[in-house]
PDB file of N, CA and C in Angstrom:
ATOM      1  N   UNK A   1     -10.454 -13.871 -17.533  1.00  0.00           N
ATOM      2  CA  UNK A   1     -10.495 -12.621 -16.788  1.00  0.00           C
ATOM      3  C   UNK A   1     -11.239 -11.540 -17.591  1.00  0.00           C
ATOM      4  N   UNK A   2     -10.665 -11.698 -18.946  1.00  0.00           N
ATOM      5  CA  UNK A   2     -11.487 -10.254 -19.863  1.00  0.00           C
ATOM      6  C   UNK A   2     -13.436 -10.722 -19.788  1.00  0.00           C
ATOM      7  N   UNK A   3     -13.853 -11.365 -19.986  1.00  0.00           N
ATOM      8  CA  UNK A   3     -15.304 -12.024 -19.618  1.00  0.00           C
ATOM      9  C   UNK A   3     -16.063 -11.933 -18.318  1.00  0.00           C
ATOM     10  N   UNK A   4     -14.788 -11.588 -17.767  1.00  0.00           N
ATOM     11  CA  UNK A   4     -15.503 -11.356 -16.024  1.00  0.00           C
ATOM     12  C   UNK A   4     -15.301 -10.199 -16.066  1.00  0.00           C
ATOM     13  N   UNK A   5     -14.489  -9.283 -16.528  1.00  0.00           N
ATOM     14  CA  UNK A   5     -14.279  -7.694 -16.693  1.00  0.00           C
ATOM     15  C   UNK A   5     -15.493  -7.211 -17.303  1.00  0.00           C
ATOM     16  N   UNK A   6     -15.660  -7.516 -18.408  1.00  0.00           N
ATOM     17  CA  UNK A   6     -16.371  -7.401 -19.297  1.00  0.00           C
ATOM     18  C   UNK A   6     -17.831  -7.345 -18.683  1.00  0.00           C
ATOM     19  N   UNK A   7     -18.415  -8.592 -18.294  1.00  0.00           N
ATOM     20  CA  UNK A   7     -19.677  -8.757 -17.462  1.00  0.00           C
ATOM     21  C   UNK A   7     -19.909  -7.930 -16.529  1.00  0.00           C
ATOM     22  N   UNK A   8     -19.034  -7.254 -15.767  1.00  0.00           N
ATOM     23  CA  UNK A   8     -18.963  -6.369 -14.453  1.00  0.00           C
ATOM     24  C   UNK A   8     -19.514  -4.916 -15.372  1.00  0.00           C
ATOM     25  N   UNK A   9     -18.570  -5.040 -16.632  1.00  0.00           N
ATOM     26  CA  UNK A   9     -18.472  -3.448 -17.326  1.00  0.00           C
ATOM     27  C   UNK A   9     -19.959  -3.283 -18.203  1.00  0.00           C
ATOM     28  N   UNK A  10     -20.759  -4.371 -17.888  1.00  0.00           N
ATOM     29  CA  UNK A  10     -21.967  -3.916 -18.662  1.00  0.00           C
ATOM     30  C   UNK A  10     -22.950  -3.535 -18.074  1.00  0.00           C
ATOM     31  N   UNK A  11     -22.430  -3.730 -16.541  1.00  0.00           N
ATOM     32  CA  UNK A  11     -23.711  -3.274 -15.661  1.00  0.00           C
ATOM     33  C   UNK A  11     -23.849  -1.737 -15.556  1.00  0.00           C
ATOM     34  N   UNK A  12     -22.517  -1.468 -15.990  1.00  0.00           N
ATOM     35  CA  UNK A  12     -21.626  -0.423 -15.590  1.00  0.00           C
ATOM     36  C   UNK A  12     -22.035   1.008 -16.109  1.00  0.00           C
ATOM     37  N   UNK A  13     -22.252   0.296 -17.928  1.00  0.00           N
ATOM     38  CA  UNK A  13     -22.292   1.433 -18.837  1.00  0.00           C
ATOM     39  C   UNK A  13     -23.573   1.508 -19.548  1.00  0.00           C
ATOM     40  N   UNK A  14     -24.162   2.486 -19.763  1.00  0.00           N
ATOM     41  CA  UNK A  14     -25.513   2.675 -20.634  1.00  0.00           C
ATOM     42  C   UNK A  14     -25.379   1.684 -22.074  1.00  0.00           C
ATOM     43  N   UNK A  15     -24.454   1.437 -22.709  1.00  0.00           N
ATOM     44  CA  UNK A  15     -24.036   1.081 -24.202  1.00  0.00           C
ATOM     45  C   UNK A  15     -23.617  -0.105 -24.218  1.00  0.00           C
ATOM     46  N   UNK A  16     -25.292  -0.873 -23.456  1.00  0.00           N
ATOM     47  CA  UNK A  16     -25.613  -2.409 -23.404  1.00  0.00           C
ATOM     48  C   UNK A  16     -24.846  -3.015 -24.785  1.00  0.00           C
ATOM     49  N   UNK A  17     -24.764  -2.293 -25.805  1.00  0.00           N
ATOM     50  CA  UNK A  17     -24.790  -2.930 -27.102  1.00  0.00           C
ATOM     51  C   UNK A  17     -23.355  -2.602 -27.955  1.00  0.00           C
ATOM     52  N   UNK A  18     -22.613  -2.437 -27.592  1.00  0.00           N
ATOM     53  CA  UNK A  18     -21.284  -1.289 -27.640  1.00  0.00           C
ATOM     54  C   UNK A  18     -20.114  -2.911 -27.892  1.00  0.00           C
ATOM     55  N   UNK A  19     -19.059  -2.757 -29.139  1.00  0.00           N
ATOM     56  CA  UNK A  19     -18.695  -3.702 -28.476  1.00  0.00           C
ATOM     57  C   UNK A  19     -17.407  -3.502 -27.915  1.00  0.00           C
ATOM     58  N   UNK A  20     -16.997  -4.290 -26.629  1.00  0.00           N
ATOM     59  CA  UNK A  20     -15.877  -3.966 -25.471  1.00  0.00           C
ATOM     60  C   UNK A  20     -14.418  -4.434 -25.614  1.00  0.00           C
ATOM     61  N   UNK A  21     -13.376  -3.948 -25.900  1.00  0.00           N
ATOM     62  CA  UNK A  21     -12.059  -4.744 -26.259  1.00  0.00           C
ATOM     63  C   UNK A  21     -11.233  -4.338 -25.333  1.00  0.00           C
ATOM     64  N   UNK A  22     -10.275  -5.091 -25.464  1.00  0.00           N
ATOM     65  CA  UNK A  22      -9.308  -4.873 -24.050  1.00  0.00           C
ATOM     66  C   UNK A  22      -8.593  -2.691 -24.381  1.00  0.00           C
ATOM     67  N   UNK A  23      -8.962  -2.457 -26.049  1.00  0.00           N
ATOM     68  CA  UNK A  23      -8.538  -0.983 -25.870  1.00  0.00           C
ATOM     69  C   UNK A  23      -9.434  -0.128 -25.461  1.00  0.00           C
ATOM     70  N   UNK A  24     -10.581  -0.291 -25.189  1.00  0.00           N
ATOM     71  CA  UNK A  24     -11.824   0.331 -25.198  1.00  0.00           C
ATOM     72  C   UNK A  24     -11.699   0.966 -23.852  1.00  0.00           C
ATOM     73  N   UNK A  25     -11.905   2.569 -24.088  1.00  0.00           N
ATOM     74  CA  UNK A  25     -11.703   3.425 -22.808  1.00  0.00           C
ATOM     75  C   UNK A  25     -13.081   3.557 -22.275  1.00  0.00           C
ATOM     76  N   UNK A  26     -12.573   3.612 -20.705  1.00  0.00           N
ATOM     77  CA  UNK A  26     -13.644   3.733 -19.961  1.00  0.00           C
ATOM     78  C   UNK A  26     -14.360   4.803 -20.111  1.00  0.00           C
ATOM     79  N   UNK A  27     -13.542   6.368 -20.209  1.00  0.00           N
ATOM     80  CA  UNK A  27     -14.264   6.951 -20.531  1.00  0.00           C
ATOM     81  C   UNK A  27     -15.148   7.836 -21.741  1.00  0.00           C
ATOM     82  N   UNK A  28     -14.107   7.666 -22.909  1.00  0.00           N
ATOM     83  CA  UNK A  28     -14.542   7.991 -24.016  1.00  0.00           C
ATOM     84  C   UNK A  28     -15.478   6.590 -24.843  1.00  0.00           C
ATOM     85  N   UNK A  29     -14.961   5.662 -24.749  1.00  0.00           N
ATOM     86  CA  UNK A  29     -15.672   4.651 -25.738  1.00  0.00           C
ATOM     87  C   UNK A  29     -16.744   4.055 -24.389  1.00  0.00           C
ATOM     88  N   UNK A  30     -16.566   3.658 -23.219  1.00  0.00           N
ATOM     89  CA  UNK A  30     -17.547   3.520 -22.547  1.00  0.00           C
ATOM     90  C   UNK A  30     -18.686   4.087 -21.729  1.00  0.00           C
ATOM     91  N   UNK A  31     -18.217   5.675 -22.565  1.00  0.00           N
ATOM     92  CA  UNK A  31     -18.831   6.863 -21.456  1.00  0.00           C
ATOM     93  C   UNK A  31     -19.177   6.490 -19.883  1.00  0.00           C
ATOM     94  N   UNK A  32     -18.301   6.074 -19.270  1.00  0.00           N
ATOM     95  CA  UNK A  32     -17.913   6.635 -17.871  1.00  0.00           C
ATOM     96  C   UNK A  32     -17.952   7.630 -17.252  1.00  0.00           C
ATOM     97  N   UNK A  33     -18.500   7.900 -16.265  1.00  0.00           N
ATOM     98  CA  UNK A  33     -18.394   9.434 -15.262  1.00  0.00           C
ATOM     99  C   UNK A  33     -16.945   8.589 -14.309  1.00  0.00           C
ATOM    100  N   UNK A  34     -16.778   9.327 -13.526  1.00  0.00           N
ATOM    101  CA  UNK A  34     -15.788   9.529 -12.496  1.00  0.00           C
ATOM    102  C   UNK A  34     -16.068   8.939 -11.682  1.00  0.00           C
ATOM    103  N   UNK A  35     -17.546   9.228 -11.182  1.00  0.00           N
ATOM    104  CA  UNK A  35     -18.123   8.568 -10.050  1.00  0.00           C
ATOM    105  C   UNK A  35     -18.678   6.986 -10.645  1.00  0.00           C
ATOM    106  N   UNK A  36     -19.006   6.678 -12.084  1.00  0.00           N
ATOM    107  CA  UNK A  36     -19.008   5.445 -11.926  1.00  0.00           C
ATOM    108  C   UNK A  36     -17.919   4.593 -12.536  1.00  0.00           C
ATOM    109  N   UNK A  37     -16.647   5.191 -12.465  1.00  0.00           N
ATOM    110  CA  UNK A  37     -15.221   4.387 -12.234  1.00  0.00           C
ATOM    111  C   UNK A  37     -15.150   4.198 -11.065  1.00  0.00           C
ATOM    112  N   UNK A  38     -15.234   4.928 -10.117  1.00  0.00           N
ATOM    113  CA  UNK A  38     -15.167   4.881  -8.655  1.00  0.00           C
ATOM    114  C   UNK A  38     -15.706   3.226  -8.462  1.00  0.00           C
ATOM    115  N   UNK A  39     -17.217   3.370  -8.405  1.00  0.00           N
ATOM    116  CA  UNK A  39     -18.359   2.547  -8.377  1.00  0.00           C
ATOM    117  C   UNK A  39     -17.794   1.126  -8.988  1.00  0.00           C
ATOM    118  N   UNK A  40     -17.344   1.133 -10.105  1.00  0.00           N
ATOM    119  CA  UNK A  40     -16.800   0.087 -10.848  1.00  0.00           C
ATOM    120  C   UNK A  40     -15.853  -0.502 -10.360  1.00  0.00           C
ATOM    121  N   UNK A  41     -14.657   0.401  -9.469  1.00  0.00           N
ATOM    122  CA  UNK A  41     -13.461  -0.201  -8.829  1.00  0.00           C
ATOM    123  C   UNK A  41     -14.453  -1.100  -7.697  1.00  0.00           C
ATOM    124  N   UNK A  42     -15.057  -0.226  -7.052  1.00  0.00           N
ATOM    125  CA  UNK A  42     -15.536  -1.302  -5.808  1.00  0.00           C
ATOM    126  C   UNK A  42     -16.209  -2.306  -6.363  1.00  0.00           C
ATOM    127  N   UNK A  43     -17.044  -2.284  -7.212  1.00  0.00           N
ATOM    128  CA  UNK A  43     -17.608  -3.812  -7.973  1.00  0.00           C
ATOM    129  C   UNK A  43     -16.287  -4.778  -8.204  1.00  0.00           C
ATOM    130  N   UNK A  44     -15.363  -4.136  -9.141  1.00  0.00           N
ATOM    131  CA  UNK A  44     -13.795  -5.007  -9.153  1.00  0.00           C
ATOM    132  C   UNK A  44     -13.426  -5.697  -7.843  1.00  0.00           C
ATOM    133  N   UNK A  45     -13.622  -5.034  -6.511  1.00  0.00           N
ATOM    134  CA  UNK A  45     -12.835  -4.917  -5.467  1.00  0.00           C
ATOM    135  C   UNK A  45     -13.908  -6.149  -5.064  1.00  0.00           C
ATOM    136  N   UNK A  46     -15.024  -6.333  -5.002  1.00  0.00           N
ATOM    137  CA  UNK A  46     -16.117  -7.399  -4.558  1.00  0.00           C
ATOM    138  C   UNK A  46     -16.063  -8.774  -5.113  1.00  0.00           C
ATOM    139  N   UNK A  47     -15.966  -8.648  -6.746  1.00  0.00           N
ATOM    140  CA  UNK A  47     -16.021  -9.608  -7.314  1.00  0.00           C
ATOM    141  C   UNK A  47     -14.404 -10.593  -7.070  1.00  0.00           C
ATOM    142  N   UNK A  48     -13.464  -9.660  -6.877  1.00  0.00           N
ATOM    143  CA  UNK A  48     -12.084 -10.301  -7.460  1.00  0.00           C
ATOM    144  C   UNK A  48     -11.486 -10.631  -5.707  1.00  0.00           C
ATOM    145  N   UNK A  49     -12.243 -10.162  -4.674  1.00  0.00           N
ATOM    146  CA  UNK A  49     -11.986 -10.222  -3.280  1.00  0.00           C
ATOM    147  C   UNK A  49     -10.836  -9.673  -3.229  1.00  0.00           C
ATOM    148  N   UNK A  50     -10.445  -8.541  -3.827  1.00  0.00           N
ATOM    149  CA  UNK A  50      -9.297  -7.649  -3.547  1.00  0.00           C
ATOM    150  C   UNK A  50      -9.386  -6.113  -2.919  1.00  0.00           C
ATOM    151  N   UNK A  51      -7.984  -5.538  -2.927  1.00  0.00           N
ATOM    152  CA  UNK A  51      -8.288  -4.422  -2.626  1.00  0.00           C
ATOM    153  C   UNK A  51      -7.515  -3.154  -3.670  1.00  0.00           C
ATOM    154  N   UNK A  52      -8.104  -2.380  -4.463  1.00  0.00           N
ATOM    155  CA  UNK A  52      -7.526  -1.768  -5.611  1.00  0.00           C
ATOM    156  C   UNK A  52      -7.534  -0.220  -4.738  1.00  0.00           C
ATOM    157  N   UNK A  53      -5.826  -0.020  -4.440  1.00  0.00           N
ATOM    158  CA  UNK A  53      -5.623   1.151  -3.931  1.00  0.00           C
ATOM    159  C   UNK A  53      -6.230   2.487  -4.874  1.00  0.00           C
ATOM    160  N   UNK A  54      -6.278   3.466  -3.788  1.00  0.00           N
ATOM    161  CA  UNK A  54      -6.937   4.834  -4.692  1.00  0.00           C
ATOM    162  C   UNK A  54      -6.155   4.868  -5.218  1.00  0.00           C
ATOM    163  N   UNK A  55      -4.433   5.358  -5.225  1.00  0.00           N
ATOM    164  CA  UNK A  55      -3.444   5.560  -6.362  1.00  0.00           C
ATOM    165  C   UNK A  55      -3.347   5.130  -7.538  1.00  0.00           C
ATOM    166  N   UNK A  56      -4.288   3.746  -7.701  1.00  0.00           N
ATOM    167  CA  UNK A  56      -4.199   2.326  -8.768  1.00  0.00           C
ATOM    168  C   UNK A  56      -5.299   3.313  -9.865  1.00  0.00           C
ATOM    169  N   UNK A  57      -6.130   3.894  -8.864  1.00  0.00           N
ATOM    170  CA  UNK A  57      -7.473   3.934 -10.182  1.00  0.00           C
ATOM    171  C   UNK A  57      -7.342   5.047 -11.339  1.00  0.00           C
ATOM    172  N   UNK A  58      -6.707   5.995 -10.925  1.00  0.00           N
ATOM    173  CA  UNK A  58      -6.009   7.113 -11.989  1.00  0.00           C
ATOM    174  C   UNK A  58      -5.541   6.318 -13.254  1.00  0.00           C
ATOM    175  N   UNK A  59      -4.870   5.374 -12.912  1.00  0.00           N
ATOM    176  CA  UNK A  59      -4.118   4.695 -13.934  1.00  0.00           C
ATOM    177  C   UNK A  59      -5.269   3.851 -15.010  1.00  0.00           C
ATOM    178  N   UNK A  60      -5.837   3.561 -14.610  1.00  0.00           N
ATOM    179  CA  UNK A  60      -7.102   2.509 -15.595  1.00  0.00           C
ATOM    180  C   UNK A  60      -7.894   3.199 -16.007  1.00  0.00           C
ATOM    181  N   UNK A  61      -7.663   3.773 -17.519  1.00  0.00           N
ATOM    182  CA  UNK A  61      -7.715   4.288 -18.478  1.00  0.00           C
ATOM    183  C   UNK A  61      -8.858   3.281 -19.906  1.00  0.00           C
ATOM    184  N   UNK A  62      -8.471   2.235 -19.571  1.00  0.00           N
ATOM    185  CA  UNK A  62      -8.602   1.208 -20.554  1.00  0.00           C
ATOM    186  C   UNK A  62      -9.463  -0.142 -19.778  1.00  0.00           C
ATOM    187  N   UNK A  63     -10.097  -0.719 -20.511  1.00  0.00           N
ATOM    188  CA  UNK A  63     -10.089  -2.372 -19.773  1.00  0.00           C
ATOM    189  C   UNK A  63      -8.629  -2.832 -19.681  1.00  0.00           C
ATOM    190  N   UNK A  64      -7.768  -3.315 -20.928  1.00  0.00           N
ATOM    191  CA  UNK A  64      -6.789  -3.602 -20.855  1.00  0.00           C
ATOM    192  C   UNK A  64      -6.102  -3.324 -19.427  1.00  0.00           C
ATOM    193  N   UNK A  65      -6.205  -2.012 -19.274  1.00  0.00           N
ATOM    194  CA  UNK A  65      -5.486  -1.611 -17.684  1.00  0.00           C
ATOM    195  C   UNK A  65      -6.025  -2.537 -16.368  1.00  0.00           C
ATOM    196  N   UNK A  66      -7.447  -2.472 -16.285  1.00  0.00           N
ATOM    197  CA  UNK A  66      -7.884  -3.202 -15.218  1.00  0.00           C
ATOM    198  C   UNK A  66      -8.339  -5.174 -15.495  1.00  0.00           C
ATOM    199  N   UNK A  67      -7.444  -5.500 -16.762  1.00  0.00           N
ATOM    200  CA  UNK A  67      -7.484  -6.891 -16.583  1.00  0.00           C
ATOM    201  C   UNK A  67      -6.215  -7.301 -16.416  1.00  0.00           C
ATOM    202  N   UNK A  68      -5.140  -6.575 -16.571  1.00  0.00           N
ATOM    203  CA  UNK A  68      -3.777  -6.517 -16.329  1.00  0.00           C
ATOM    204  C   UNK A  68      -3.329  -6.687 -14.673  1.00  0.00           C
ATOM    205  N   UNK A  69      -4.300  -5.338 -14.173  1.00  0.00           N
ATOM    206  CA  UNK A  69      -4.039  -4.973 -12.927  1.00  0.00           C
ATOM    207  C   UNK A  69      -4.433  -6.652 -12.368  1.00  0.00           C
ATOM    208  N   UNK A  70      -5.754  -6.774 -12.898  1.00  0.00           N
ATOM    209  CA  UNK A  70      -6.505  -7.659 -11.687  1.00  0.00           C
ATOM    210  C   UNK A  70      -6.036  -9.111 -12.131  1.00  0.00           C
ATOM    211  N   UNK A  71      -4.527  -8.914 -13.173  1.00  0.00           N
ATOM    212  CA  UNK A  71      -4.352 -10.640 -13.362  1.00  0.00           C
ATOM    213  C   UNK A  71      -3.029 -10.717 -12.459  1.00  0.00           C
ATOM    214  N   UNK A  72      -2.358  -9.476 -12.297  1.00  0.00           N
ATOM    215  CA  UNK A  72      -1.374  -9.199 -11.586  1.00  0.00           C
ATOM    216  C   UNK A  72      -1.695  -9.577 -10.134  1.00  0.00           C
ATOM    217  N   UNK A  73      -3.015  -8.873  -9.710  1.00  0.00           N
ATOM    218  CA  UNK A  73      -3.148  -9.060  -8.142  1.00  0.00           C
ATOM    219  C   UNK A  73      -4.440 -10.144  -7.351  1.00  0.00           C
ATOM    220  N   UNK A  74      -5.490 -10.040  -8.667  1.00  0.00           N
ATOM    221  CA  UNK A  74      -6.624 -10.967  -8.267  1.00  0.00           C
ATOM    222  C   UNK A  74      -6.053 -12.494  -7.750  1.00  0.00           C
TER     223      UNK A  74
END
């Protein structure tokens, strides 16, 4: 799951070269905007054929958060 997170999260972030751990924040260590967490949930939501409520995305802070989430529900 972290490898498929991971692969999704490089399309994601400018810092092709950065390296990604399950603590690594989306928005400080992966410089994330808002709008491309947004963007990123729906890539999650495509790849994993799920559906990640708006309430869910506040919370994913971390990869850790969204490989948790998506081992819980994927």
């Amino acid at each position: 799951m972290f490898e498929r997170v991971t692969a999704i999260l490089r399309e994601y972030t400018d810092h092709k070269e950065t390296p990604i751990s399950m603590d690594s924040s989306l928005v400080e260590d992966l410089g994330l905007s808002s709008l491309e967490v947004i963007n990123l949930v729906l890539a999650f939501e495509d790849e994993f054929e799920i559906e990640i409520p708006e309430r869910i995305i506040p919370t994913m802070h971390t990869v850790g958060d969204i490989v948790a989430y998506l081992e819980k529900n994927a």
